[in-house]
C-alpha atoms as a PDB file:
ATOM      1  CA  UNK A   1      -6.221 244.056 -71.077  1.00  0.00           C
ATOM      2  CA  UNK A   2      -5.712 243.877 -67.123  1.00  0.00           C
ATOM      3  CA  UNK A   3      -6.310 240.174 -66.252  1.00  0.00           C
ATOM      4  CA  UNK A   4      -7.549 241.191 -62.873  1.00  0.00           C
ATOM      5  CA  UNK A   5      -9.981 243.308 -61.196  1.00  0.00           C
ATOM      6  CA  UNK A   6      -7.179 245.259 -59.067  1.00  0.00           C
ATOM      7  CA  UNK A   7      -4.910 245.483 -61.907  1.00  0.00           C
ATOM      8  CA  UNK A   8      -7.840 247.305 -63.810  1.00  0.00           C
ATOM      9  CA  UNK A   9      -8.900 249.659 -60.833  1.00  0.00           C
ATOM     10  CA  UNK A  10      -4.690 250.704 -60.312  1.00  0.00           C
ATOM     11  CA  UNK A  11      -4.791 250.950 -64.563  1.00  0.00           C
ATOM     12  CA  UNK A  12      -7.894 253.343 -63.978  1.00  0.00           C
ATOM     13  CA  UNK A  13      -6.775 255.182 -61.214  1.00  0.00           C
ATOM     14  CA  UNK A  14      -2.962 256.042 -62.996  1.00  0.00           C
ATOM     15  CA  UNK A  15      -1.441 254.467 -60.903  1.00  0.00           C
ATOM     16  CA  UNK A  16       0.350 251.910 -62.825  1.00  0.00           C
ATOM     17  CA  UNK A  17       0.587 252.421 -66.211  1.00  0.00           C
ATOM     18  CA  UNK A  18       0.418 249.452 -69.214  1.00  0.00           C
ATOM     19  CA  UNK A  19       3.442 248.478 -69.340  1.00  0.00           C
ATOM     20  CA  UNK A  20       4.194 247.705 -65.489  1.00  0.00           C
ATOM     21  CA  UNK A  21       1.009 245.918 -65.570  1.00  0.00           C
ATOM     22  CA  UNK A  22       2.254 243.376 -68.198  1.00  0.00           C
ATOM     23  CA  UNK A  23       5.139 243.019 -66.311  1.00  0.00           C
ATOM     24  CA  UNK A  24       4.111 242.237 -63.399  1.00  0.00           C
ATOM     25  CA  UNK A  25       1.210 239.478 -64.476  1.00  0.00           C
ATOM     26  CA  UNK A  26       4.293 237.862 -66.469  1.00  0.00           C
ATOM     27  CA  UNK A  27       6.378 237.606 -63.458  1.00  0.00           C
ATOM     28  CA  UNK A  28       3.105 236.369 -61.341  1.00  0.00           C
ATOM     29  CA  UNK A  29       2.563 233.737 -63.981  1.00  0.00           C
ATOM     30  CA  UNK A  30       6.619 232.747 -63.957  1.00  0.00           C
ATOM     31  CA  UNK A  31       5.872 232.268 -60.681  1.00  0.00           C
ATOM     32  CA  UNK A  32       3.189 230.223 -60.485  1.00  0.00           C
ATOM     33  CA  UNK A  33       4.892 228.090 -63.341  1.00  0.00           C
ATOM     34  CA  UNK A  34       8.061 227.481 -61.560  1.00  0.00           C
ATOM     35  CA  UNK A  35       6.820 227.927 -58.419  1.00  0.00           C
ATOM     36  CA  UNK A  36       8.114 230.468 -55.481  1.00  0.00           C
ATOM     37  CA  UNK A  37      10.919 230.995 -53.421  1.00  0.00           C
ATOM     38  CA  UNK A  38       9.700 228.401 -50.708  1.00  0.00           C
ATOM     39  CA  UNK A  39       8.749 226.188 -53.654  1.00  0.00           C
ATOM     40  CA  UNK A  40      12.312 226.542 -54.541  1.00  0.00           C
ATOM     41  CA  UNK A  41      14.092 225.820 -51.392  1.00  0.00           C
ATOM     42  CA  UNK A  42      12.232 222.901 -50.892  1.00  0.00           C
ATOM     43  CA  UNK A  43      13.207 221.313 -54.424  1.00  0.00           C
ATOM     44  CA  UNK A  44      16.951 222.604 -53.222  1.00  0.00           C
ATOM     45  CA  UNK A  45      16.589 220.064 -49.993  1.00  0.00           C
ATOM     46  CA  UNK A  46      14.407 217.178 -52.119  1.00  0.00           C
ATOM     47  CA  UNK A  47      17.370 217.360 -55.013  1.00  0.00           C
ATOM     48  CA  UNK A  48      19.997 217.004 -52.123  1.00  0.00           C
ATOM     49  CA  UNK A  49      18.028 214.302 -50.015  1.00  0.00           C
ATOM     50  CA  UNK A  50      18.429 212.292 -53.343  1.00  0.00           C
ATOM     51  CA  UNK A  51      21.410 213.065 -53.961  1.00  0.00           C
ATOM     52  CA  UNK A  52      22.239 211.791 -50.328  1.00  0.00           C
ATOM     53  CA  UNK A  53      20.248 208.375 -50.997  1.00  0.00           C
ATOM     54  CA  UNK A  54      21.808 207.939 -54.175  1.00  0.00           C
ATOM     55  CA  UNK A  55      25.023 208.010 -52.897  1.00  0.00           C
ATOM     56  CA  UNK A  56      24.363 206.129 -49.654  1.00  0.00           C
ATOM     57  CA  UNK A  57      22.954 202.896 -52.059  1.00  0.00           C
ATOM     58  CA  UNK A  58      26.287 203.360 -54.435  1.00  0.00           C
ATOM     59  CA  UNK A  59      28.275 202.841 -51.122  1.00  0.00           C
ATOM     60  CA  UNK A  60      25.751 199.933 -49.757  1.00  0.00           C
ATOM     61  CA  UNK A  61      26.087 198.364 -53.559  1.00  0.00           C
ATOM     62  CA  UNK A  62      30.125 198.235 -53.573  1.00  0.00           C
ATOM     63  CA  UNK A  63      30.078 196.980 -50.398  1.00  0.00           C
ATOM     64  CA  UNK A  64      27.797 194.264 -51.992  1.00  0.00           C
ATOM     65  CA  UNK A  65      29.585 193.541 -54.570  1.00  0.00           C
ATOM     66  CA  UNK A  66      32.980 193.197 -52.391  1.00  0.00           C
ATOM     67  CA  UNK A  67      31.180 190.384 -50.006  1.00  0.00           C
ATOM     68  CA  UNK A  68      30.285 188.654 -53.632  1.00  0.00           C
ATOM     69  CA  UNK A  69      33.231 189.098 -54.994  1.00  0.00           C
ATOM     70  CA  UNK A  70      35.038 187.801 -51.906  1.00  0.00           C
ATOM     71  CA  UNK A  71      32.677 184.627 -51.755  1.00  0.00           C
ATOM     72  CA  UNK A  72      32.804 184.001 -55.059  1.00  0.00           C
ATOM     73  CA  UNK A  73      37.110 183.847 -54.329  1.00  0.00           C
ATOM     74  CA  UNK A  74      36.046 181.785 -51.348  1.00  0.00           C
ATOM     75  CA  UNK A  75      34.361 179.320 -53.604  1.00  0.00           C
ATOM     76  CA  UNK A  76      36.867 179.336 -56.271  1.00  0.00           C
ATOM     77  CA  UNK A  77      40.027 178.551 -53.386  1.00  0.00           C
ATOM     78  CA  UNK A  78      37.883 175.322 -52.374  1.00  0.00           C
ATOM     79  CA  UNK A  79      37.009 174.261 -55.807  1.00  0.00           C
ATOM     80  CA  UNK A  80      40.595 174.532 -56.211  1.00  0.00           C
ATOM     81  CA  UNK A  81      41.390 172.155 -53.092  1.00  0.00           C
ATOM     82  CA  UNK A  82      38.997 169.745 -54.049  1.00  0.00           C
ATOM     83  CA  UNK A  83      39.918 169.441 -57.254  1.00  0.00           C
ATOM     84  CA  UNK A  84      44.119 169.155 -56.980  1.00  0.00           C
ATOM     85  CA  UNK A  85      44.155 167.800 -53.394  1.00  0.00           C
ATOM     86  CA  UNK A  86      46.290 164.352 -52.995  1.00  0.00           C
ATOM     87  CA  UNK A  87      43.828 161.794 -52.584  1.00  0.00           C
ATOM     88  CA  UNK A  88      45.802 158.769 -51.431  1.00  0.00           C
ATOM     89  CA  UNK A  89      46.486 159.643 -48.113  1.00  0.00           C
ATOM     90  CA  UNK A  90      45.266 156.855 -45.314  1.00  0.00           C
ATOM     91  CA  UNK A  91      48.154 155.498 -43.999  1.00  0.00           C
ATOM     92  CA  UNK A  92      50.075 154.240 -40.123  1.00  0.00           C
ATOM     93  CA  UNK A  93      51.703 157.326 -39.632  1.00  0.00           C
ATOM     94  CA  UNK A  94      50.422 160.322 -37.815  1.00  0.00           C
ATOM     95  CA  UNK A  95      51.428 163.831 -38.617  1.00  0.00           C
ATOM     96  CA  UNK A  96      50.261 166.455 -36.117  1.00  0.00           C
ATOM     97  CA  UNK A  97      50.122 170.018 -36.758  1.00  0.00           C
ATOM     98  CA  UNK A  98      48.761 172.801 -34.727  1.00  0.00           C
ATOM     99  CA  UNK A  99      45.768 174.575 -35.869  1.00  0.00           C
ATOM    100  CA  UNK A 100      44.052 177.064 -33.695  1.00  0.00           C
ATOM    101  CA  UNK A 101      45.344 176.675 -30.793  1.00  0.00           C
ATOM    102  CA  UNK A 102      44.895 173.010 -30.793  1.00  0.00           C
ATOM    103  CA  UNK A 103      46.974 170.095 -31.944  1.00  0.00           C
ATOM    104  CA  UNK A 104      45.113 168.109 -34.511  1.00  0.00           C
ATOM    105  CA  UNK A 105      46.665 164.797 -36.251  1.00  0.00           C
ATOM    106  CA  UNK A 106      46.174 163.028 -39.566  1.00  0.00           C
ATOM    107  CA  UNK A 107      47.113 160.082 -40.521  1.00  0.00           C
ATOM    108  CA  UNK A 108      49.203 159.797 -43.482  1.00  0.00           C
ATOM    109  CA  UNK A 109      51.431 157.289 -45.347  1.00  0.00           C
ATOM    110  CA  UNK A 110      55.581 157.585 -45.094  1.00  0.00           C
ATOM    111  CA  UNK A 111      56.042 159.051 -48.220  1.00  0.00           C
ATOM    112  CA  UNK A 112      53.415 162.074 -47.721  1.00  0.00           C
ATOM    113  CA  UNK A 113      55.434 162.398 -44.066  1.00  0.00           C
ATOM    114  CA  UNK A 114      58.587 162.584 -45.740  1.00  0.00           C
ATOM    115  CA  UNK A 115      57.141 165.535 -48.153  1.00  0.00           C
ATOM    116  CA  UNK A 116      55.614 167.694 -45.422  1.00  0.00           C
ATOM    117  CA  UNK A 117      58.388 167.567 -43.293  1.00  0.00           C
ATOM    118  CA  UNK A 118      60.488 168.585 -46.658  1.00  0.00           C
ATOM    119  CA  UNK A 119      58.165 171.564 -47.119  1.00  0.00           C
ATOM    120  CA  UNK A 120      57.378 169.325 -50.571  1.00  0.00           C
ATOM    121  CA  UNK A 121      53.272 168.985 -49.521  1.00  0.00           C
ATOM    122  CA  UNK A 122      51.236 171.333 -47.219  1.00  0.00           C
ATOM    123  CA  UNK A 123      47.892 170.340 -45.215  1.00  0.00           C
ATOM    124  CA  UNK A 124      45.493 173.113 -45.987  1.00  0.00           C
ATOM    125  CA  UNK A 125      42.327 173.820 -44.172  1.00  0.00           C
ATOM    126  CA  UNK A 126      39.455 172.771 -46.144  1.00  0.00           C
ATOM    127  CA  UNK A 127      36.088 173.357 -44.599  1.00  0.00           C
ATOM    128  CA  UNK A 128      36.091 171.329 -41.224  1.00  0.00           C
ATOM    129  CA  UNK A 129      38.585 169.026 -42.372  1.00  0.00           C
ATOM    130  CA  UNK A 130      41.996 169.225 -44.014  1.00  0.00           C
ATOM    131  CA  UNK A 131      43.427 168.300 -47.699  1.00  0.00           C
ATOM    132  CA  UNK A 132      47.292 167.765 -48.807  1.00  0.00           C
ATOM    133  CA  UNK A 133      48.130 170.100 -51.365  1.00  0.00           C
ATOM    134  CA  UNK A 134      51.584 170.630 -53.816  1.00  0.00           C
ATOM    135  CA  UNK A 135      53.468 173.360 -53.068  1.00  0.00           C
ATOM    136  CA  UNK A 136      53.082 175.452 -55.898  1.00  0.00           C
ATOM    137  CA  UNK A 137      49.412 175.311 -56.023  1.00  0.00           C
ATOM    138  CA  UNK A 138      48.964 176.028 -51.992  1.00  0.00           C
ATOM    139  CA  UNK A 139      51.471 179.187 -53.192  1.00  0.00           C
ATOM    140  CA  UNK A 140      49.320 180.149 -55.964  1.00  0.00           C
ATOM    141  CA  UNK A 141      45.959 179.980 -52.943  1.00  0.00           C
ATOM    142  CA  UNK A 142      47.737 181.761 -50.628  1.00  0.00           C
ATOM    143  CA  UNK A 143      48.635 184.410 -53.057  1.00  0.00           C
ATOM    144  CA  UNK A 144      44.606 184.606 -54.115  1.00  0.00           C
ATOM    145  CA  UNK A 145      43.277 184.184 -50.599  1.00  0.00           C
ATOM    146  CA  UNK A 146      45.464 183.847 -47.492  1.00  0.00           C
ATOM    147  CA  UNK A 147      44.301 182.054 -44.168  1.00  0.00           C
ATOM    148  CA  UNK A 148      43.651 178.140 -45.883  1.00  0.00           C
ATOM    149  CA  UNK A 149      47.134 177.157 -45.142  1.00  0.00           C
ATOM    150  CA  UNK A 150      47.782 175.558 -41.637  1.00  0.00           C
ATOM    151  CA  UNK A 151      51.050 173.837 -42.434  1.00  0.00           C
ATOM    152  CA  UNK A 152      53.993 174.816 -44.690  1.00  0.00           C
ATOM    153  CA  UNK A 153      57.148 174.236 -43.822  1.00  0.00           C
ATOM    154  CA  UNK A 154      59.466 176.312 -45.342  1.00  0.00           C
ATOM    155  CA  UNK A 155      63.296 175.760 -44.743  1.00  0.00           C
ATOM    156  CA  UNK A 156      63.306 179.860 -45.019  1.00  0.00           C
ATOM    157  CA  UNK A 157      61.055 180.760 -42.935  1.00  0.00           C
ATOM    158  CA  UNK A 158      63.867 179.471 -40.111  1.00  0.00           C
ATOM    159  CA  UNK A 159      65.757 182.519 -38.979  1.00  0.00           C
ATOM    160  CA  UNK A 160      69.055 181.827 -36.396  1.00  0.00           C
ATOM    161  CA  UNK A 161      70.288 184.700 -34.557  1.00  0.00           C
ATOM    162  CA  UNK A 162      73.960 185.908 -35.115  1.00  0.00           C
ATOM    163  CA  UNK A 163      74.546 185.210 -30.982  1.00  0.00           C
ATOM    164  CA  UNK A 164      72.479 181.828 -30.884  1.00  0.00           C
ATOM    165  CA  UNK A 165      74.888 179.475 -28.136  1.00  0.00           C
ATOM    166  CA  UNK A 166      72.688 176.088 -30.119  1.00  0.00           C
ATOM    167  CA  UNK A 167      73.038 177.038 -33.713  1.00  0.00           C
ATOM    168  CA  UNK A 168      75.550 174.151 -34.450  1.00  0.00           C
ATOM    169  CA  UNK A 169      72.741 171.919 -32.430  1.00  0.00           C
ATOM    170  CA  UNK A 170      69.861 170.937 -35.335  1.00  0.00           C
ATOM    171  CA  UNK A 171      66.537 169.782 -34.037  1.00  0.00           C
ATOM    172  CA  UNK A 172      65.144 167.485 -36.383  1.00  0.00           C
ATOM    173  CA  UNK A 173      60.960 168.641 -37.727  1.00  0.00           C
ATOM    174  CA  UNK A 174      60.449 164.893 -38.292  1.00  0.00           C
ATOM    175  CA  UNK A 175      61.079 163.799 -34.284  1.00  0.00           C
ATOM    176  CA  UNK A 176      58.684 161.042 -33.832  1.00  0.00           C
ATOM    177  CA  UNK A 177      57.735 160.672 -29.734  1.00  0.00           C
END
């Protein structure tokens, strides 16, 4: 019944009886099924080296899908500025803004003038040039995706201090030098 030659020789000898001997070829062949303790330890660190990875490519894939997501936004703002942007704008009048440090100028007819100085229009960066936009639609991009604005005047956005000496003295936005 022994499987092996020792098993037989301790069965002979009375030292183990039939029983134990069962036993303890069922636990050897457990073993060798699921493997031993260093067996085991190393399918411990392999199942929590995966678990590692796996969770390391969920981070990498969000932060994939947040640079898509934000270019796809990106994409969508522009489409938007091409699309609604006022077209007629070549004129003998030059409006000039700052942007970056730097003043740039456009030039633009009267009427447009009138409406960006009246907070009506707003010049909105698009790509390496700039487009003339309606208010509520350069609102609407700003509340999407901010930093495509460079000029919106907004008659709100003028705070006076309570102790201002000039605050009866208005300086006009549409100063021509």
């Amino acid at each position: 019944m022994a499987k092996n030659a020792l098993q037989e020789q301790l069965l002979k000898a009375g030292l183990v009886d039939s029983k134990k001997a069962k036993k303890i070829s069922k636990q050897s062949q457990h073993a060798k099924r699921t493997g031993d303790a260093s067996n085991l330890e190393a399918k411990k660190a392999l199942a929590e080296a995966q678990a590692k990875k796996i969770e390391k490519d969920q981070k990498l894939n969000q932060e994939k899908q947040q640079l898509l997501e934000e270019k796809m936004l990106r994409a969508n703002v522009i489409q938007m500025i091409k699309q609604h942007q006022i077209t007629e704008t070549q004129g003998d009048i030059t409006y000039q803004f700052v942007d970056d440090a730097k003043i740039k100028k456009i030039y633009i007819t009267q009427k447009l003038y009138d409406q960006i100085v009246a907070g009506h229009v707003v010049i909105a960066r698009l790509e390496d040039d700039y487009a003339l936009l309606p208010r509520p639609l350069a609102d609407r991009i700003n509340s999407k995706l901010e930093g495509f604005m460079v000029v919106s005047n907004d008659k709100s956005e003028v705070e006076l201090a309570e102790d201002d000496p000039y605050a009866a003295y208005v300086i006009p936005d549409d100063l021509m030098w």
